[in-house]
Protein backbone atom coordinates (compact mmCIF):
# COMPACT_ATOMS: atom_id res chain seq x y z
CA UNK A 1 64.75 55.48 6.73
CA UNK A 2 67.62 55.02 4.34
CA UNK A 3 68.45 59.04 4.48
CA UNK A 4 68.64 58.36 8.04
CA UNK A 5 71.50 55.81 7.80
CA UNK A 6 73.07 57.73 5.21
CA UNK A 7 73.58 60.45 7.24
CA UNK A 8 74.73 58.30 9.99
CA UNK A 9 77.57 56.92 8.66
CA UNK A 10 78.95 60.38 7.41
CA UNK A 11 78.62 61.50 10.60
CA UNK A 12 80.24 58.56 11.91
CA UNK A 13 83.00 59.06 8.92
CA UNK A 14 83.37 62.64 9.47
CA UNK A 15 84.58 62.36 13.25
CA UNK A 16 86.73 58.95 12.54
CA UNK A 17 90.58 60.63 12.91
CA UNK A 18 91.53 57.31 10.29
CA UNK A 19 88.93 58.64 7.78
CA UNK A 20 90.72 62.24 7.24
CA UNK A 21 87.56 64.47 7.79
CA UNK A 22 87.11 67.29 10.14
CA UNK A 23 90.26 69.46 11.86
CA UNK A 24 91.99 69.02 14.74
CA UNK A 25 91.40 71.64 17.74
CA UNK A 26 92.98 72.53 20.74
CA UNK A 27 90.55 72.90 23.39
CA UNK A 28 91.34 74.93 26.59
CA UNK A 29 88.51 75.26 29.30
CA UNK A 30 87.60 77.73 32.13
CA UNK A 31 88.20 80.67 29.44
CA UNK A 32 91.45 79.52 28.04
CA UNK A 33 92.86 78.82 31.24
CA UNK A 34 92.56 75.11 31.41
CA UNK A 35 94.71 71.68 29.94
CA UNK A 36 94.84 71.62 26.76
CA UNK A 37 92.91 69.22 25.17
CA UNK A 38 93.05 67.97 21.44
CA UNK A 39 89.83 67.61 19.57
CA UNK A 40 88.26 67.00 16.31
CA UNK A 41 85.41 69.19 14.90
CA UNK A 42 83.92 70.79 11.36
CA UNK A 43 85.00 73.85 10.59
CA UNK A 44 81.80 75.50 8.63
CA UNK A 45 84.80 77.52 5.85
CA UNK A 46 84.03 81.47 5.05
CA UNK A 47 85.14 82.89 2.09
CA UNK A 48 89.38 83.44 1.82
CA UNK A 49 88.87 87.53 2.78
CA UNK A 50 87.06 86.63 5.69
CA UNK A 51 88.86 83.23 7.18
CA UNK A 52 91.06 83.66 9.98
CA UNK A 53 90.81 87.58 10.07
CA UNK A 54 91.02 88.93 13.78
CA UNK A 55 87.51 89.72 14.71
CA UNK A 56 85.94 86.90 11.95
CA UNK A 57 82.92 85.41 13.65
CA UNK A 58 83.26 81.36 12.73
CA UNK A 59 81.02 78.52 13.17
CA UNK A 60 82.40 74.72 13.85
CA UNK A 61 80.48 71.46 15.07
CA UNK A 62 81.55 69.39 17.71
CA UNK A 63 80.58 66.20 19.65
CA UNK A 64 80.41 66.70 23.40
CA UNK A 65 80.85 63.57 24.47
CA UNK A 66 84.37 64.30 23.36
CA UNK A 67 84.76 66.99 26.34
CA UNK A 68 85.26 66.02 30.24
CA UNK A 69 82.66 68.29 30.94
CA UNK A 70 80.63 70.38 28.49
CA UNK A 71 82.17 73.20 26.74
CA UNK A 72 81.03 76.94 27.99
CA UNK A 73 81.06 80.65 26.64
CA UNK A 74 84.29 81.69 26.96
CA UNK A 75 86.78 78.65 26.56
CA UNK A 76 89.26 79.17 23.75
CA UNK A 77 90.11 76.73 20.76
CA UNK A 78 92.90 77.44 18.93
CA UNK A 79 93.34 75.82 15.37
CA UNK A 80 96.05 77.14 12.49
CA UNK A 81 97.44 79.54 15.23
CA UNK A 82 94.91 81.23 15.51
CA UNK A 83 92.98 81.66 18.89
CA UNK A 84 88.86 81.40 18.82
CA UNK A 85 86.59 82.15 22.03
CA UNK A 86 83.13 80.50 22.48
CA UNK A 87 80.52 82.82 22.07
CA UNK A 88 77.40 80.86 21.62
CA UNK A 89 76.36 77.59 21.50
CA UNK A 90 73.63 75.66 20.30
CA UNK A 91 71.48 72.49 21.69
CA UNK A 92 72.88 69.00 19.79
CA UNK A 93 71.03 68.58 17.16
CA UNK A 94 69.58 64.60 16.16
CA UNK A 95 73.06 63.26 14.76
CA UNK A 96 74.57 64.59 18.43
CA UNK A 97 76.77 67.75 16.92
CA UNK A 98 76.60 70.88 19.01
CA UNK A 99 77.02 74.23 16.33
CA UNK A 100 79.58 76.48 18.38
CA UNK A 101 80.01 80.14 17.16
CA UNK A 102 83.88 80.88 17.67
CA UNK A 103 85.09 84.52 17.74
CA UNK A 104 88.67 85.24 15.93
CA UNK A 105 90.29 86.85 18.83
CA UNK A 106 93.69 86.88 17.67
CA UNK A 107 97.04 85.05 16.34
CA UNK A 108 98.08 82.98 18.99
CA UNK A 109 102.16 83.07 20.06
CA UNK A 110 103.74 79.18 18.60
CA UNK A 111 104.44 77.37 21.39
CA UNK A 112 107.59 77.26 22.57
C-alpha cells in the first residue's frame, strides 16, 4: 500500500528531533509531581484567541514508547510556559500515536 508507506515515513519524520517537526514537552508524572522528563509530541494548533489561554482545552499526539511507563490523567506537560494536565486519552491509533487532550491550567513560574 503506497499510502501506507507514505504515511510511515512522515510519521517517522515527524518524531525525528534532526528533522525539526513536532515540539518539545516537559513531561512530569504522578500528577506533576514526578522527574521531569523531555519529550517530543504534535501539538494539534487552535486558533491565536484561543492558544495558550488559561482554561483552553488542547489536543497533542504522542508516542508512548517514549514514556517509562504510560502516561495517566492527571500528569502535567508544560510547553511555552505554560502548564497542561492530562485529561483524556485515547487508544494508539495504527501509526502508534496516542491523541492526549491537555487542559490549560495555568502559566507556569520560569525555572529558577
Amino acid at each position: 500500500m503506497p499510502w501506507k508507506d507514505s504515511a510511515d515515513f512522515i510519521n517517522d519524520q515527524t518524531f525525528d528531533p534532526d528533522w525539526g517537526a513536532g515540539e518539545t514537552f516537559v513531561y512530569y508524572s504522578n500528577h506533576g509531581t514526578g522527574d521531569p522528563q523531555t519529550i517530543t509530541a504534535i501539538r494539534m494548533r487552535r486558533s491565536p484567541d484561543e492558544f495558550n489561554r488559561a482554561g483552553a482545552f488542547e489536543g497533542i499526539e504522542i508516542q508512548e514508547k517514549d514514556f517509562a511507563s504510560p502516561p495517566a490523567v492527571g500528569d502535567v506537560v508544560v510547553v511555552d510556559e505554560n502548564e497542561y494536565v492530562i485529561t483524556a486519552l485515547r487508544d494508539a491509533d495504527p501509526y502508534n500515536l496516542t491523541r492526549v487532550l491537555v487542559l490549560n491550567r495555568r502559566q507556569r513560574a520560569p525555572s529558577a
